[in-house]
C-alpha atoms as a PDB file:
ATOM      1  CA  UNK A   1       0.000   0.000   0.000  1.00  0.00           C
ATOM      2  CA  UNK A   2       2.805   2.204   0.854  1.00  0.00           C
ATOM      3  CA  UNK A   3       4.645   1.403  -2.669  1.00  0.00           C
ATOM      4  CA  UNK A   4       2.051   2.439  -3.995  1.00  0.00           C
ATOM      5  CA  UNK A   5       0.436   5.654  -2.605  1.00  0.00           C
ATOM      6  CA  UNK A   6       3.684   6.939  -1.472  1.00  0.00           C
ATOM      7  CA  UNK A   7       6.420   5.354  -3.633  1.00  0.00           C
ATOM      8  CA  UNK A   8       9.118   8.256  -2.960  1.00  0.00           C
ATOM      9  CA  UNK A   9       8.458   7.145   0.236  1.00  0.00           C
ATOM     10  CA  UNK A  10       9.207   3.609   0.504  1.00  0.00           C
ATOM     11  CA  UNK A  11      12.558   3.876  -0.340  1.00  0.00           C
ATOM     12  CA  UNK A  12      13.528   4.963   2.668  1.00  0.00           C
ATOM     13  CA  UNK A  13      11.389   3.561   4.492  1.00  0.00           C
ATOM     14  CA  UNK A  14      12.569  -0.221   3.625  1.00  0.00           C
ATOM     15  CA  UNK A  15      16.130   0.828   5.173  1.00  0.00           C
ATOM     16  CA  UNK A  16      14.901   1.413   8.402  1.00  0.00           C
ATOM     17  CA  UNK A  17      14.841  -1.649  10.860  1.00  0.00           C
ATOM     18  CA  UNK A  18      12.324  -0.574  13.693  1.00  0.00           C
ATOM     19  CA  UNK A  19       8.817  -0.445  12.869  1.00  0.00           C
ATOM     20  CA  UNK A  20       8.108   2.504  14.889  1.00  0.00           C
ATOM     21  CA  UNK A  21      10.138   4.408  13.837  1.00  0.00           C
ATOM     22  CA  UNK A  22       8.532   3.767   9.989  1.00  0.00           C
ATOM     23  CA  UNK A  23       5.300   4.155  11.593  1.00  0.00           C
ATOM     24  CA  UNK A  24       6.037   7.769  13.072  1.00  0.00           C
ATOM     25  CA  UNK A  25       7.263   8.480   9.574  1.00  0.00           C
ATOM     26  CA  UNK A  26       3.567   7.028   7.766  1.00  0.00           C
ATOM     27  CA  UNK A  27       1.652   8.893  10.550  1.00  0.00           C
ATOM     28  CA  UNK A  28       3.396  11.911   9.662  1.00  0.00           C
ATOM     29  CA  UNK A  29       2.684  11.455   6.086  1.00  0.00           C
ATOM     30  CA  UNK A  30      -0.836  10.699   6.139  1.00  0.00           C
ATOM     31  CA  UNK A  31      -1.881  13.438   8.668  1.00  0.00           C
ATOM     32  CA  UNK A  32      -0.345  16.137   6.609  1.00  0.00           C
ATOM     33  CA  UNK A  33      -1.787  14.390   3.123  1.00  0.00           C
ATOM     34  CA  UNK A  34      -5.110  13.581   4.272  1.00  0.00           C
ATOM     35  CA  UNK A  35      -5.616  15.444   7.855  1.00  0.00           C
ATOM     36  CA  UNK A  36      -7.654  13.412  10.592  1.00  0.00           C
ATOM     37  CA  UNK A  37      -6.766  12.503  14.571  1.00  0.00           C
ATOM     38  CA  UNK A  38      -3.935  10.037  15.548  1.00  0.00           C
ATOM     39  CA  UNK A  39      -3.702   8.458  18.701  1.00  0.00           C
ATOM     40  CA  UNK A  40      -1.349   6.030  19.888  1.00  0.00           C
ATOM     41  CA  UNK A  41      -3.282   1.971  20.502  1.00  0.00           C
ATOM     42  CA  UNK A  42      -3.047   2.457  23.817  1.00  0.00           C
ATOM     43  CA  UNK A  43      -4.645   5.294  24.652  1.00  0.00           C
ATOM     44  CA  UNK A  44      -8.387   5.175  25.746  1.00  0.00           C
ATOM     45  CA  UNK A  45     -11.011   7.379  24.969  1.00  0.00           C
ATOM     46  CA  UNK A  46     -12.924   8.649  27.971  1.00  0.00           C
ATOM     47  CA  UNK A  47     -15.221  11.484  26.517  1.00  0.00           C
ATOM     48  CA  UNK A  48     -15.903  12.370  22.630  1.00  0.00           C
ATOM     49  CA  UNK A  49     -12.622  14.507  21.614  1.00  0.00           C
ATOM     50  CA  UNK A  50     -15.036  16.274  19.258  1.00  0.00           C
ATOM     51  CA  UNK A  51     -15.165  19.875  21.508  1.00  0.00           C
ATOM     52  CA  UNK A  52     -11.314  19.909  20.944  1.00  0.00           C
ATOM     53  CA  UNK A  53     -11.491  19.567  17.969  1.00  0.00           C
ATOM     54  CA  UNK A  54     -14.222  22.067  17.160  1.00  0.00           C
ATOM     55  CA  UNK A  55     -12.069  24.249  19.631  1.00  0.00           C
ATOM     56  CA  UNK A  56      -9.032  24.131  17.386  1.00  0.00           C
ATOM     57  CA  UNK A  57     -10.309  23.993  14.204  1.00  0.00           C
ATOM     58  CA  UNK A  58      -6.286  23.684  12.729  1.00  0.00           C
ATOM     59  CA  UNK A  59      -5.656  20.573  14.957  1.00  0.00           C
ATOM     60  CA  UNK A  60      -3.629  20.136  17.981  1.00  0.00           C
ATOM     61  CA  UNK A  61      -0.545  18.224  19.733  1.00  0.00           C
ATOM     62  CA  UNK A  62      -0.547  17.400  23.413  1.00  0.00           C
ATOM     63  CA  UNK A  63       2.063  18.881  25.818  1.00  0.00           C
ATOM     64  CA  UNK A  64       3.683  16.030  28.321  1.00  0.00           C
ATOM     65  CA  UNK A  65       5.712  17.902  30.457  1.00  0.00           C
ATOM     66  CA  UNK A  66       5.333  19.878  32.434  1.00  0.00           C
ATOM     67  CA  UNK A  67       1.790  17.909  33.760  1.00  0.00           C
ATOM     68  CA  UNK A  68      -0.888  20.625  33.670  1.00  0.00           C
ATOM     69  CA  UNK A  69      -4.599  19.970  35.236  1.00  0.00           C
ATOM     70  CA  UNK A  70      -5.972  22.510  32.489  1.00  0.00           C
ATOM     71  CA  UNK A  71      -6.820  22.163  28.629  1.00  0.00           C
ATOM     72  CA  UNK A  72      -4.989  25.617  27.708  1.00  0.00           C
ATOM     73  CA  UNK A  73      -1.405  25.438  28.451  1.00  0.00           C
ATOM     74  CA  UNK A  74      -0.220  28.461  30.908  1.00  0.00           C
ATOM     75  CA  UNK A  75       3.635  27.767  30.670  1.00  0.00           C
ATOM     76  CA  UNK A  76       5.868  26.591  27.821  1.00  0.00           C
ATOM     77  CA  UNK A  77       5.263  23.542  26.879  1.00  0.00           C
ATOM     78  CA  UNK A  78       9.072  21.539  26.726  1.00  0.00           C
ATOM     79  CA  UNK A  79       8.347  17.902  25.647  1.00  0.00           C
ATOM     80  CA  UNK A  80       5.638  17.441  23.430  1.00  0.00           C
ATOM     81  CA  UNK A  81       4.294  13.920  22.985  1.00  0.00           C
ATOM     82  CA  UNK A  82       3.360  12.287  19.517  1.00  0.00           C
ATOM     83  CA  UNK A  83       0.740  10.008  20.474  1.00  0.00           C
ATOM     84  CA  UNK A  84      -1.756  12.366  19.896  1.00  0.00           C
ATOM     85  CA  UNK A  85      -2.348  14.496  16.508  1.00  0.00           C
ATOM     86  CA  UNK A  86      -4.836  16.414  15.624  1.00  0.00           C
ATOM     87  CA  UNK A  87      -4.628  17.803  11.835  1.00  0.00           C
ATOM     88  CA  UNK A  88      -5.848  19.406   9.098  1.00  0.00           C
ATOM     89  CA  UNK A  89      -4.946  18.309   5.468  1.00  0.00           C
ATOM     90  CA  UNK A  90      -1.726  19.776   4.266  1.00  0.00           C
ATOM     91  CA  UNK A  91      -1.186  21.742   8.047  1.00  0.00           C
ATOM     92  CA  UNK A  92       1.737  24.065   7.468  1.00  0.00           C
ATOM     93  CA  UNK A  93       3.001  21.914  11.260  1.00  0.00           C
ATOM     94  CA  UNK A  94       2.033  18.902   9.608  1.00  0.00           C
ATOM     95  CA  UNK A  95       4.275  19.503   6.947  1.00  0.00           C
ATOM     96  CA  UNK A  96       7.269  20.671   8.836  1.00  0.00           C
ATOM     97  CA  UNK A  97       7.215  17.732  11.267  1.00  0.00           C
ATOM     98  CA  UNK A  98       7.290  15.282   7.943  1.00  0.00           C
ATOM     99  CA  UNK A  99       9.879  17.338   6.158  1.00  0.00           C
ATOM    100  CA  UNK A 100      12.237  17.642   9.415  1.00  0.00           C
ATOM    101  CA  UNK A 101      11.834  14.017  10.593  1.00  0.00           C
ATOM    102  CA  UNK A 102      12.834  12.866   6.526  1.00  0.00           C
ATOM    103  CA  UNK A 103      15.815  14.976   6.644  1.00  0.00           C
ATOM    104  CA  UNK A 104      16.967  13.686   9.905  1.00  0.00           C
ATOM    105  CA  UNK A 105      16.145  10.530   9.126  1.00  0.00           C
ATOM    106  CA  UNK A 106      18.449  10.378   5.934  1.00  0.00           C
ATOM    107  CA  UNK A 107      21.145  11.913   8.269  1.00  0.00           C
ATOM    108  CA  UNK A 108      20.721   9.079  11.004  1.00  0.00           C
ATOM    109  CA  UNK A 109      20.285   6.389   9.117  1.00  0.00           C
ATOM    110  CA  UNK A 110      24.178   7.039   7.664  1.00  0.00           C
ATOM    111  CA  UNK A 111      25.552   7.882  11.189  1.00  0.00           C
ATOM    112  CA  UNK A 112      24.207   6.325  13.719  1.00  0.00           C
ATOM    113  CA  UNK A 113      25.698   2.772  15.705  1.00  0.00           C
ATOM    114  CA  UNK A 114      24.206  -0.322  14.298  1.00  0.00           C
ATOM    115  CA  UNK A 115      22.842  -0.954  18.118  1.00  0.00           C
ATOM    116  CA  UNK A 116      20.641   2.138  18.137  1.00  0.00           C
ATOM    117  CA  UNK A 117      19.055   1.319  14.806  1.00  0.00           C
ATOM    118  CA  UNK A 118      17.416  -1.442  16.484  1.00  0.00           C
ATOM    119  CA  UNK A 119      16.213   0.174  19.647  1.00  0.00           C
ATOM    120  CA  UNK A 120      13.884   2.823  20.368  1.00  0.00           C
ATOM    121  CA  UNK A 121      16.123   5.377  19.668  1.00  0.00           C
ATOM    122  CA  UNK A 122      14.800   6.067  16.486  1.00  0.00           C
ATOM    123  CA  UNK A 123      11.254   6.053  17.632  1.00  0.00           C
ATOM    124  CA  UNK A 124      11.888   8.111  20.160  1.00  0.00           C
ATOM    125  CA  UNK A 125      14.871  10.660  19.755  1.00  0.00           C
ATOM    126  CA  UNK A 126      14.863  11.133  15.779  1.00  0.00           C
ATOM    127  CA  UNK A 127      10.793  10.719  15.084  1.00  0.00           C
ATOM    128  CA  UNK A 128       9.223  10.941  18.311  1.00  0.00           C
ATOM    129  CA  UNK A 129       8.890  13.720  20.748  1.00  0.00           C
ATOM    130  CA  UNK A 130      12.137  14.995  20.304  1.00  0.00           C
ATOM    131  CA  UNK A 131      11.211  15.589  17.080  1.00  0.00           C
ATOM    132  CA  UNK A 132       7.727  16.643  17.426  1.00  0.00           C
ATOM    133  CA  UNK A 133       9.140  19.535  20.120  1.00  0.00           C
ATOM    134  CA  UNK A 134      11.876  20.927  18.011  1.00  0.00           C
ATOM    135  CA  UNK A 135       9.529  21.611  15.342  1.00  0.00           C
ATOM    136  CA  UNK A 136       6.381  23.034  17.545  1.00  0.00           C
ATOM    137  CA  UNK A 137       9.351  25.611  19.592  1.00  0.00           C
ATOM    138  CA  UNK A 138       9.341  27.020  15.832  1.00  0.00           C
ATOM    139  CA  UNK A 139       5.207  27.325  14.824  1.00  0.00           C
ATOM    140  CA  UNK A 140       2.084  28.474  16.566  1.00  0.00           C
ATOM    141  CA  UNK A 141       0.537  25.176  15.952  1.00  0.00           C
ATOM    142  CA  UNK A 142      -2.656  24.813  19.001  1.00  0.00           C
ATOM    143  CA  UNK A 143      -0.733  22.672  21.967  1.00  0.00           C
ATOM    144  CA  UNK A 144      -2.926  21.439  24.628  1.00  0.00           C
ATOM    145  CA  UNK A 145      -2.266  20.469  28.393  1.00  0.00           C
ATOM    146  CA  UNK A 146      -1.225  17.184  29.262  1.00  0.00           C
ATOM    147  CA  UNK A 147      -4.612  16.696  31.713  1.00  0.00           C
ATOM    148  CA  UNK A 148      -6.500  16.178  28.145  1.00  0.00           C
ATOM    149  CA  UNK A 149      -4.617  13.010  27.279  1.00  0.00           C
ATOM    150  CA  UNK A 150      -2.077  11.859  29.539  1.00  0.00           C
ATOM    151  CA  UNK A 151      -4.175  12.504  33.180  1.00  0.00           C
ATOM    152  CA  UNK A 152      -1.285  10.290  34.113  1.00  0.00           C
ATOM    153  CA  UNK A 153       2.200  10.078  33.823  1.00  0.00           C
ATOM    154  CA  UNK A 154       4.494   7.637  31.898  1.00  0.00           C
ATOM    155  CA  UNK A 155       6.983   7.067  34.765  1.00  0.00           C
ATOM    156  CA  UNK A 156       4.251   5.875  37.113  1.00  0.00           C
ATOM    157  CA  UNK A 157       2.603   3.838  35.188  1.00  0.00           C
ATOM    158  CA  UNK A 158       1.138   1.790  37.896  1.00  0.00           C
ATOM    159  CA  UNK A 159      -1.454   4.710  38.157  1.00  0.00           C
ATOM    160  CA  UNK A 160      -2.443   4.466  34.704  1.00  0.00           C
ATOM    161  CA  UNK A 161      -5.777   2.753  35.275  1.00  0.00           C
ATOM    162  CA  UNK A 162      -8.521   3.173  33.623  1.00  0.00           C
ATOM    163  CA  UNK A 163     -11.194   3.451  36.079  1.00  0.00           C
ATOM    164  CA  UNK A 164      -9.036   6.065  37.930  1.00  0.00           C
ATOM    165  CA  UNK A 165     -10.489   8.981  35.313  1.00  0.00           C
ATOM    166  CA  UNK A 166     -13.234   7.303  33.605  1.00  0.00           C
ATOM    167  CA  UNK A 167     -15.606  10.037  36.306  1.00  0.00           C
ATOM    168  CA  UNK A 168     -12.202  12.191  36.472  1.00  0.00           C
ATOM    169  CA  UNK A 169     -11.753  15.966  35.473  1.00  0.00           C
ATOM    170  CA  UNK A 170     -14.276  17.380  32.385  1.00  0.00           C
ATOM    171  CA  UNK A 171     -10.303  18.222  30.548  1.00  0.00           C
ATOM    172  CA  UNK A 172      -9.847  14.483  30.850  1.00  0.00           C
ATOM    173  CA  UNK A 173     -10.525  13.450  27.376  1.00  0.00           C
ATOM    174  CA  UNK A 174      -8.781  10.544  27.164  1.00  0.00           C
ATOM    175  CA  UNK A 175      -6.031   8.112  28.912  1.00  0.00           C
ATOM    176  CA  UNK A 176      -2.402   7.235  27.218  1.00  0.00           C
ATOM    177  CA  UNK A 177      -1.397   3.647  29.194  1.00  0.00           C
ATOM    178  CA  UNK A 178       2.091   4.251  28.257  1.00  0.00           C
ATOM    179  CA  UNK A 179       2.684   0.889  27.568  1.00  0.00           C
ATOM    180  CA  UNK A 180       5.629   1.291  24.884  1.00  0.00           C
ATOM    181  CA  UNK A 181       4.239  -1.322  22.478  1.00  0.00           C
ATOM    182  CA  UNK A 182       7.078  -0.156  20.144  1.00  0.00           C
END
């Protein structure tokens, strides 16, 4: 399918050995091609997304840290998460994130130690958040607090149970179970 809708693509694509890290690289694609709402398998919807979306009408990303108990962020966001994307077709943010994590892609790919091609490096340093934050310091693309998605916290996730914020907070949206399936 990806041969042949995004054949430019593929190429690259076939020289990278994690499949996260190609699947970063196809969500980026698609959301900036076609527009729509990522979110990562193992996040659970608690309430229809559908007033955040209506809210930000150009799409938004979700702010991990710092951990906010509000949908508007009031500080700087400094780590933003790419389990959740919210995007209009051929978003100006959309198109930077695909174009930046391509280029650094090619550059990693050539550079990097064998050992870190097969970990979650890629997935996570050169297509992941790292990524996604680089690229949102530089827009004014919407970014929303972490309550709406992540009411709890990766490094705890012990406390990511579901029936902990199914009656939560009205900004809990939904519930990211952090359960690196990458």
């Amino acid at each position: 399918m990806i041969k042949l809708k995004f054949p430019k693509l593929a190429n690259i694509l076939e020289k990278i050995p994690t499949p996260a890290w190609i699947a970063d690289i196809i969500r980026y694609k698609v959301l900036y091609e076609y527009g729509g709402v990522y979110l990562d398998t193992d996040i659970r919807v608690i309430r229809s997304i559908e007033p955040l979306l209506t809210k930000f009408k150009s799409g938004f990303v979700v702010c991990e840290r710092p951990r906010t108990s509000h949908v508007l962020m009031e500080v700087p966001c400094l780590v933003v998460c790419n389990a959740v994307i919210a995007s209009n077709k051929n978003s100006t943010f959309m198109k930077r994130v695909f174009a930046k994590c391509i280029k650094v892609t090619r550059k990693y790919l050539h550079t990097i130690e064998p050992e870190k091609l097969n970990s979650s490096f890629g997935s996570t340093i050169i297509t992941g958040p790292s990524l996604m934050t680089n690229v949102h310091k530089k827009t004014e693309h919407p970014v929303i607090g972490s309550i709406t998605f992540y009411p709890c916290d990766w490094s705890d996730r012990t406390k990511c149970v579901y029936e902990l914020f199914v009656n939560g907070s009205e900004n809990i949206s939904a519930m990211h179970q952090w359960r690196k399936s990458w």
